[in-house]
Protein backbone atom coordinates (compact mmCIF):
# COMPACT_ATOMS: atom_id res chain seq x y z
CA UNK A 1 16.86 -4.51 13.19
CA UNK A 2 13.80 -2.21 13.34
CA UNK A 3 11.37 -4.23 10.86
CA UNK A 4 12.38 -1.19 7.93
CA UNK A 5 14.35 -2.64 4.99
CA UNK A 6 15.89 0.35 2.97
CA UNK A 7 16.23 -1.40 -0.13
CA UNK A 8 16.86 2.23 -2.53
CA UNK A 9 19.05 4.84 -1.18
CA UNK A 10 17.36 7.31 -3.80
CA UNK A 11 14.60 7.71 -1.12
CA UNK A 12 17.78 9.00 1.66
CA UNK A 13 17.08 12.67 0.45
CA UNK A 14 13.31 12.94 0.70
CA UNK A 15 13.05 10.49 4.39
CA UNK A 16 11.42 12.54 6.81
CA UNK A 17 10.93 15.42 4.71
CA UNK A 18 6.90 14.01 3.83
CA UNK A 19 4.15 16.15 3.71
CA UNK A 20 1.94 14.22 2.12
CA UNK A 21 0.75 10.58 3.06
CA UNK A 22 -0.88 8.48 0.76
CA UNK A 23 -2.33 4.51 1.75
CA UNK A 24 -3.97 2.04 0.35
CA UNK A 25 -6.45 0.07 1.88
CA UNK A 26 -6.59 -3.82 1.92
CA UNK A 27 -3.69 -5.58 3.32
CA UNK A 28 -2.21 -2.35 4.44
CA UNK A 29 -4.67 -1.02 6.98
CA UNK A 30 -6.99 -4.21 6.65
CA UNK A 31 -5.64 -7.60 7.08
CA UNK A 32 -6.24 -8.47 3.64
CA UNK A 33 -7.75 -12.10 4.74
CA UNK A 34 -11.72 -11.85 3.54
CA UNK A 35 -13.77 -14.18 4.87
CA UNK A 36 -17.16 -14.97 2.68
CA UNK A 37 -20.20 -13.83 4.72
CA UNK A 38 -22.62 -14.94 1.90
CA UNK A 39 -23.57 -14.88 -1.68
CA UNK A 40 -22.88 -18.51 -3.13
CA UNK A 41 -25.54 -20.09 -1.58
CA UNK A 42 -28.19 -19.36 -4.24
CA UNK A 43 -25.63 -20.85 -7.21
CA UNK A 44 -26.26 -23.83 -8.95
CA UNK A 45 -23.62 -26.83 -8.92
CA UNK A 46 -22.65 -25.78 -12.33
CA UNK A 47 -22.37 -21.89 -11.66
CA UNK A 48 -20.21 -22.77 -8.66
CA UNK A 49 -17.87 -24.63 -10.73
CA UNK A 50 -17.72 -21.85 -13.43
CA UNK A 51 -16.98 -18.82 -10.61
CA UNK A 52 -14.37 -20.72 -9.14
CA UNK A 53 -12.78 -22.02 -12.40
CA UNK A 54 -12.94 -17.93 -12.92
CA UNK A 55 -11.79 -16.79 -9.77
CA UNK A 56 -8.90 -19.53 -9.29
CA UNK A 57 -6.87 -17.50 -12.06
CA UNK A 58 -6.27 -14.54 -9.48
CA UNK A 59 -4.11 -14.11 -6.57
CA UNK A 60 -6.19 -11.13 -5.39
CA UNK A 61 -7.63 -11.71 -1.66
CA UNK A 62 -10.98 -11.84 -2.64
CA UNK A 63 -10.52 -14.17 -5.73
CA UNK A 64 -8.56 -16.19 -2.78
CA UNK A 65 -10.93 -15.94 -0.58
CA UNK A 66 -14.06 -17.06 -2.98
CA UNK A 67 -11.80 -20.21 -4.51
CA UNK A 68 -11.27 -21.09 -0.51
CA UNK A 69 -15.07 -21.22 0.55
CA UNK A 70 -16.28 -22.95 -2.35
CA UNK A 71 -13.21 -25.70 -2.27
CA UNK A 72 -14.31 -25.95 1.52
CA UNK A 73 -17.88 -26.46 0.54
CA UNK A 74 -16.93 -29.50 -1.71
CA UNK A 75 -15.45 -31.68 -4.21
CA UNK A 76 -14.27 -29.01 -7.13
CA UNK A 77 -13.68 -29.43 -11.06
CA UNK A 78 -12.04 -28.45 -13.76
CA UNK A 79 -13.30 -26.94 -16.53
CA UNK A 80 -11.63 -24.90 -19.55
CA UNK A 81 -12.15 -21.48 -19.72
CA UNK A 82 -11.45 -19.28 -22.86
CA UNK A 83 -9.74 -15.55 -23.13
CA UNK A 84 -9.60 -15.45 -19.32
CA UNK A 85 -7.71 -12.38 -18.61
CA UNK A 86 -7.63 -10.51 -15.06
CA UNK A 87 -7.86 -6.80 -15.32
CA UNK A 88 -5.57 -4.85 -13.04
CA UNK A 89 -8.41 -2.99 -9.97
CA UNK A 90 -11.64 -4.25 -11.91
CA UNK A 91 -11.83 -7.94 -11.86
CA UNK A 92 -11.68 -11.15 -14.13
CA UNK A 93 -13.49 -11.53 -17.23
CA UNK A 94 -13.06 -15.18 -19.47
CA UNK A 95 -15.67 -17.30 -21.63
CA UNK A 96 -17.45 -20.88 -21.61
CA UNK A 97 -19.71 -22.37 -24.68
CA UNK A 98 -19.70 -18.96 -25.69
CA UNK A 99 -20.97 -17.30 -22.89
CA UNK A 100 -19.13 -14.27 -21.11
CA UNK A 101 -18.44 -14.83 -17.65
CA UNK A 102 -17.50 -11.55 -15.30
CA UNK A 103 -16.14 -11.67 -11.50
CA UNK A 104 -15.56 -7.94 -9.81
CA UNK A 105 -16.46 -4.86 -8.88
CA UNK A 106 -19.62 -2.85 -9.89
CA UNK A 107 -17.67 -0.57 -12.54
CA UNK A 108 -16.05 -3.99 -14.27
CA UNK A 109 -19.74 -5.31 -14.82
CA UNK A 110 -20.85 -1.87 -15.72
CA UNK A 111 -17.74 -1.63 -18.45
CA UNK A 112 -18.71 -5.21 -19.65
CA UNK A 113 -22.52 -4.48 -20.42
CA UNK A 114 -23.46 -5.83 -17.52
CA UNK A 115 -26.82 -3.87 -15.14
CA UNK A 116 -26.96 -4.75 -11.58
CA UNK A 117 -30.25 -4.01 -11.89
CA UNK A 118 -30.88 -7.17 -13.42
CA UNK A 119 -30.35 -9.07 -10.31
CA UNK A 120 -34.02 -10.25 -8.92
CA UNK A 121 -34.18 -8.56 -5.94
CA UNK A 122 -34.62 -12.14 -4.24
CA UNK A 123 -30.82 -12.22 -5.05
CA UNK A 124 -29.89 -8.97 -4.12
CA UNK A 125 -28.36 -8.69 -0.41
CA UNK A 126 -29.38 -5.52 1.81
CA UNK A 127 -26.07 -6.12 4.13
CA UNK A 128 -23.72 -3.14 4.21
CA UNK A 129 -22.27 -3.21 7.17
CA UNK A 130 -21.34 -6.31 9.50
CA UNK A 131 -20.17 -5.31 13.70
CA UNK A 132 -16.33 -5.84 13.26
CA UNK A 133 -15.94 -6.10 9.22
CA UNK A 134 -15.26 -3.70 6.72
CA UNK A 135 -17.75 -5.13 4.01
CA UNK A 136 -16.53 -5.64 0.14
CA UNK A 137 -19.59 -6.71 -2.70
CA UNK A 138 -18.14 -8.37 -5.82
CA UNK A 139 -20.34 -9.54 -8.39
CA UNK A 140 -20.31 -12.59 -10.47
CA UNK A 141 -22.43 -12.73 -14.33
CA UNK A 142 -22.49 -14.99 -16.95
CA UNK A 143 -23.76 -13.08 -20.31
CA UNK A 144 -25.49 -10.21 -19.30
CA UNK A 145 -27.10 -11.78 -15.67
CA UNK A 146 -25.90 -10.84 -12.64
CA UNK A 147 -25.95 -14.54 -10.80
CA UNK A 148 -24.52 -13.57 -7.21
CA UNK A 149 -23.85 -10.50 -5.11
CA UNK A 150 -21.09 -12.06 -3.07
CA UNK A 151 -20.08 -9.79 0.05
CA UNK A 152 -16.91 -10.76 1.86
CA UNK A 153 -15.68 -9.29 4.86
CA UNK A 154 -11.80 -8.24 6.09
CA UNK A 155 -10.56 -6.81 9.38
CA UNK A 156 -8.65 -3.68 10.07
CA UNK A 157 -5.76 -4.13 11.42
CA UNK A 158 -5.18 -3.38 15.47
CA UNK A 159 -2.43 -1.02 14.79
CA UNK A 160 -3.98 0.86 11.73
CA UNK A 161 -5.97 3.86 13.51
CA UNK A 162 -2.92 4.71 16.20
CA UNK A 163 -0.09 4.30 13.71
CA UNK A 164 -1.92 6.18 10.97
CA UNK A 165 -2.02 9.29 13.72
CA UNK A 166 1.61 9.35 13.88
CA UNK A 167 2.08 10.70 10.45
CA UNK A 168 2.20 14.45 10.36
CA UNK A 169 0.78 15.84 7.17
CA UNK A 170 -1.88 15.41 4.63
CA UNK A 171 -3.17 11.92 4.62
CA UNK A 172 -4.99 10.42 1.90
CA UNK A 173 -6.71 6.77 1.48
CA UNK A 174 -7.00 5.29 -2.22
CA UNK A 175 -8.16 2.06 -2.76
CA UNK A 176 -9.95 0.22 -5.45
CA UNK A 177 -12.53 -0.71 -3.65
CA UNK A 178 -16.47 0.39 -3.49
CA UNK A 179 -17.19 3.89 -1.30
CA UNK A 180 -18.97 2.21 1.85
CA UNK A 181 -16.18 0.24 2.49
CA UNK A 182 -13.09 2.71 1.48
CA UNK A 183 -15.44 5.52 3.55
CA UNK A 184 -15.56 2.90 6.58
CA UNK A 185 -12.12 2.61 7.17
CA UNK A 186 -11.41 6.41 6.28
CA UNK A 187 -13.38 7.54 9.03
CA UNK A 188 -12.39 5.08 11.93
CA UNK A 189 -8.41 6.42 10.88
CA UNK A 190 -9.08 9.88 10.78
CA UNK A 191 -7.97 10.72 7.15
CA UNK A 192 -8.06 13.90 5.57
CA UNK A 193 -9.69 12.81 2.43
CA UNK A 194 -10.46 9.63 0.58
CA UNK A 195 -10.87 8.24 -3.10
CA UNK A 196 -12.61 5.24 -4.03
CA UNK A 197 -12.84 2.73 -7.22
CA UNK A 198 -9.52 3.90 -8.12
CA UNK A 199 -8.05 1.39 -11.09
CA UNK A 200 -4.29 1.46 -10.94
CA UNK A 201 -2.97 4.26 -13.49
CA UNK A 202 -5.96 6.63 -11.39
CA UNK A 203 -3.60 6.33 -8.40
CA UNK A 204 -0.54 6.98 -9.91
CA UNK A 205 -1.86 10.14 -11.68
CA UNK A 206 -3.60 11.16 -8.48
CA UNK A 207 -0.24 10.31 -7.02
CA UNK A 208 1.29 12.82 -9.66
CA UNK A 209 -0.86 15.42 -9.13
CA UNK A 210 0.03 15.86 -5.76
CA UNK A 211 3.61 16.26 -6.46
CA UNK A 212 2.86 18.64 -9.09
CA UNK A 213 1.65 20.89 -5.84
CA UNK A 214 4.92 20.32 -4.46
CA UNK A 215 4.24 17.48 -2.20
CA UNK A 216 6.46 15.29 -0.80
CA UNK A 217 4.73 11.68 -1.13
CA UNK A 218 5.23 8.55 0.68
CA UNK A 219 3.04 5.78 -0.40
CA UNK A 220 2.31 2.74 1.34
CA UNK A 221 0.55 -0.31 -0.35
CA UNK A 222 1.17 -4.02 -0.52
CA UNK A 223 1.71 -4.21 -4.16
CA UNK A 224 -1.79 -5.37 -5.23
CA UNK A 225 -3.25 -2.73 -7.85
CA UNK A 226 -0.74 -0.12 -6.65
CA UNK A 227 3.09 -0.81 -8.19
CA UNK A 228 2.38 2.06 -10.47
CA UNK A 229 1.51 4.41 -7.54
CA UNK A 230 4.54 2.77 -5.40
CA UNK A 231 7.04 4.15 -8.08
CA UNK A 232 5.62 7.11 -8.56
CA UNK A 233 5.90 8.53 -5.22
CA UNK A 234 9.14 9.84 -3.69
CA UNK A 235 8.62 7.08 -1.48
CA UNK A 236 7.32 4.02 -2.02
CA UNK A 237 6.69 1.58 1.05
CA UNK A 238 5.71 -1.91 0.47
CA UNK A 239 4.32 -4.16 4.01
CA UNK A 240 5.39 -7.94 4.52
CA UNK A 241 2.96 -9.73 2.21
CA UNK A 242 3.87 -7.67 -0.43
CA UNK A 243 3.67 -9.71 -4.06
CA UNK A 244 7.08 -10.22 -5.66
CA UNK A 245 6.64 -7.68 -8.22
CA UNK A 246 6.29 -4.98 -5.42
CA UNK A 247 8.78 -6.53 -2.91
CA UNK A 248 11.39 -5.50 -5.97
CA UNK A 249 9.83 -1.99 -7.44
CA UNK A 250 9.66 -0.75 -3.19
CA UNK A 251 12.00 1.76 -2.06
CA UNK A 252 11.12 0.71 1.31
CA UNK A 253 10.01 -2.88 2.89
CA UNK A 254 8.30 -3.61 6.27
CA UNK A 255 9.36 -6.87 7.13
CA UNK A 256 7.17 -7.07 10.64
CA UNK A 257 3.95 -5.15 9.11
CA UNK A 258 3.99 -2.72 11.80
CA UNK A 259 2.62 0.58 10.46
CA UNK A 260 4.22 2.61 12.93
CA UNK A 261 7.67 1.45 11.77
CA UNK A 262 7.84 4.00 8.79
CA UNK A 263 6.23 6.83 11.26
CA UNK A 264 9.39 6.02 13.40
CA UNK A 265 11.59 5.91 10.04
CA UNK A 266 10.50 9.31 9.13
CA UNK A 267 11.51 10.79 12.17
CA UNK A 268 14.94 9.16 12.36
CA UNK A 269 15.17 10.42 8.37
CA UNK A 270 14.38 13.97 9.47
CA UNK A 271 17.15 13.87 12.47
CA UNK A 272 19.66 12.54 10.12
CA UNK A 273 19.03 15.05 7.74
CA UNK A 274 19.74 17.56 10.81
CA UNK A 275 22.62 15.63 12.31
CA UNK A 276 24.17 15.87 8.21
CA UNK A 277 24.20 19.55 9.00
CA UNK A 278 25.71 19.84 11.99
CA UNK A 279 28.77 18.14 10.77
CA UNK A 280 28.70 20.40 7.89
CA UNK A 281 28.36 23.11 9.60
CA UNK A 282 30.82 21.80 12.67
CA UNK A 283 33.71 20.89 9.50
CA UNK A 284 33.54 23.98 7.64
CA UNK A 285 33.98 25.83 10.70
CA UNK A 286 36.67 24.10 11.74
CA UNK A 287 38.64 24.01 8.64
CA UNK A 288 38.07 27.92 7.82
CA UNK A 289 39.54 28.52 11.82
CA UNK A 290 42.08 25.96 11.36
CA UNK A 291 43.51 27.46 8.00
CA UNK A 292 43.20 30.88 9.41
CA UNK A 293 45.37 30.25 12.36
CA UNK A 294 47.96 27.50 10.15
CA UNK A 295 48.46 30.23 7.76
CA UNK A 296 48.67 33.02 10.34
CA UNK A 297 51.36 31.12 12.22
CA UNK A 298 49.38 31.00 14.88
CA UNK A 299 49.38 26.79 14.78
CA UNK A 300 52.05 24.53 14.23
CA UNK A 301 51.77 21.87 11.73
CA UNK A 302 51.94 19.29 14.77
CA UNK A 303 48.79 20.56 15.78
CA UNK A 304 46.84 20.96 12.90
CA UNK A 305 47.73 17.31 11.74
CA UNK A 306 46.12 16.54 15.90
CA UNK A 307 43.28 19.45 15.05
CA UNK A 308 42.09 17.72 11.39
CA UNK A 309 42.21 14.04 13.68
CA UNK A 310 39.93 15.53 16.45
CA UNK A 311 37.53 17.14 13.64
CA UNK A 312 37.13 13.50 11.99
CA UNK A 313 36.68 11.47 15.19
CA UNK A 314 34.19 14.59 16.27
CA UNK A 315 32.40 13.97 12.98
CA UNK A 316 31.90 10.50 13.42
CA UNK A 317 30.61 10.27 17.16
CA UNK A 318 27.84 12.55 15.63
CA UNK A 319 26.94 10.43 13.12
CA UNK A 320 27.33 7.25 15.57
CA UNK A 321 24.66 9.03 17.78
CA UNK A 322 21.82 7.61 14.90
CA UNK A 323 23.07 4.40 14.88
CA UNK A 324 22.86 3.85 18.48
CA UNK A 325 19.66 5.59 18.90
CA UNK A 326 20.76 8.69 20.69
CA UNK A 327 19.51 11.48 18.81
């Protein structure tokens, strides 16, 4: 009804007791929809065809994203690849006539002996920054030459600086990605702290550390390089275009994408949780008086049958009040 899909009720004890926030960063607080701003137009025909025969193999955005702009640019082709193998948070890696081929970030082609330094500085690209983009470099080799420094741009999302204020606690951004873009979006919402070029397992041990300080996590990612992170926390929240693997490990599931859904969530948690006492409380009250005085003589059976009713229905109307948006 709300846009939040419950979908574990081991997450019912620790809702809206939080103190720590962590998110990721594209498709949760970016729209996760990169648009190429440049970098293929220095590629020969048959480099083309080799980066997208590469990048087709990934459903990451900006694997999506690079296979869209050079389809739109013209007639594509097939060719086989060898040992092509995607590597959770670094990028793709694969072979052709013996050559290795690399797509990703600067730490894959560092880890596969690749320099960026190699790049001619004809091909290198001095844009960092673009007026309404959060700018993302990948980087595309074959052997040990860096052929294209391909930057892509992706939006934040409207609602990602307001709805990130409503959480109250420690807020943290992880992401995968390089430390101009991860450092963009951590300053326009406001976090405490930030960590880029996370791989997966770096999350989820970051993720662990922070409940070995006795922090409550919630976690909120769209399932891309962050399942492991998603089960590890207390909470795990996954948005609307989750991938299938996260839609099912999630303890939680926006179904509308609105960030400010779980904000509202946590609240409503942290009322039940008080509303849960104050039937405990009101019940064990009522049952020690009502003994007292049935055993006392003081009330007739009649009435205590009539006294137990009245304790239930009271019980109940409290517990309505959540449903119906009261409290």
């Amino acid at each position: 009804r709300e846009g939040v899909l419950i979908r574990n009720r081991r997450v019912l004890p620790f809702l809206g007791k939080e103190s720590c926030y962590v998110f990721d960063k594209t498709g949760t607080l970016t729209e996760g929809k990169f648009q190429l701003l440049r970098g293929l137009e220095k590629l020969e025909e048959e480099e083309r065809m080799l980066l997208w025969n590469l990048a087709r193999h990934s459903l990451h955005p900006v694997s999506t994203a690079i296979v869209k702009a050079i389809e739109e640019s013209g007639e594509c082709r097939k060719i086989d690849l060898k040992g092509v193998e995607e590597l959770s948070g670094k990028g793709l890696v694969g072979s052709w006539n013996g050559k290795r081929l690399a797509l990703g970030s600067p730490a894959h082609c560092s880890e596969q002996g690749i320099e960026l330094k190699m790049m001619g500085e004809e091909k290198k690209s001095s844009v960092n920054r673009v007026e309404g983009e959060i700018v993302s470099k990948t980087y595309f080799a074959i052997g040990r030459s860096v052929l294209a420094e391909i930057l892509l741009g992706d939006r934040l999302r409207l609602d990602a600086v307001s709805a990130t204020g409503m959480f109250v606690g420690s807020r943290w951004l992880l992401s995968g990605d390089a430390e101009p873009s991860v450092r963009a979006v951590a300053n326009q919402c406001r976090f405490d702290d930030w960590r880029a070029g996370l791989a997966p397992l770096e999350k989820r041990a970051f993720v662990d550390r922070l409940k070995e300080d006795g922090e409550v996590v919630l976690m909120l990612g769209d399932g891309i390089n962050d399942a492991p992170s998603l089960t590890a926390a207390h909470i795990g929240v996954c948005v609307v275009n989750a991938t299938d693997l996260s839609a099912q490990i999630c303890d939680i599931l926006l179904t509308d994408h609105r960030l400010d859904r779980v904000a509202l969530a946590s609240k409503k948690g942290k009322k039940a949780h008080g509303i849960v006492r104050q039937n405990l409380v009101w019940s064990f009250s009522y049952n020690i008086v009502g003994i007292g005085l049935a055993v006392t003589g003081n009330l007739s059976p009649l009435y205590a049958a009539f006294a137990m009713v009245a304790s239930s229905i009271f019980v109940l109307l409290n517990a309505n009040r959540m449903r119906k948006g009261v409290c």
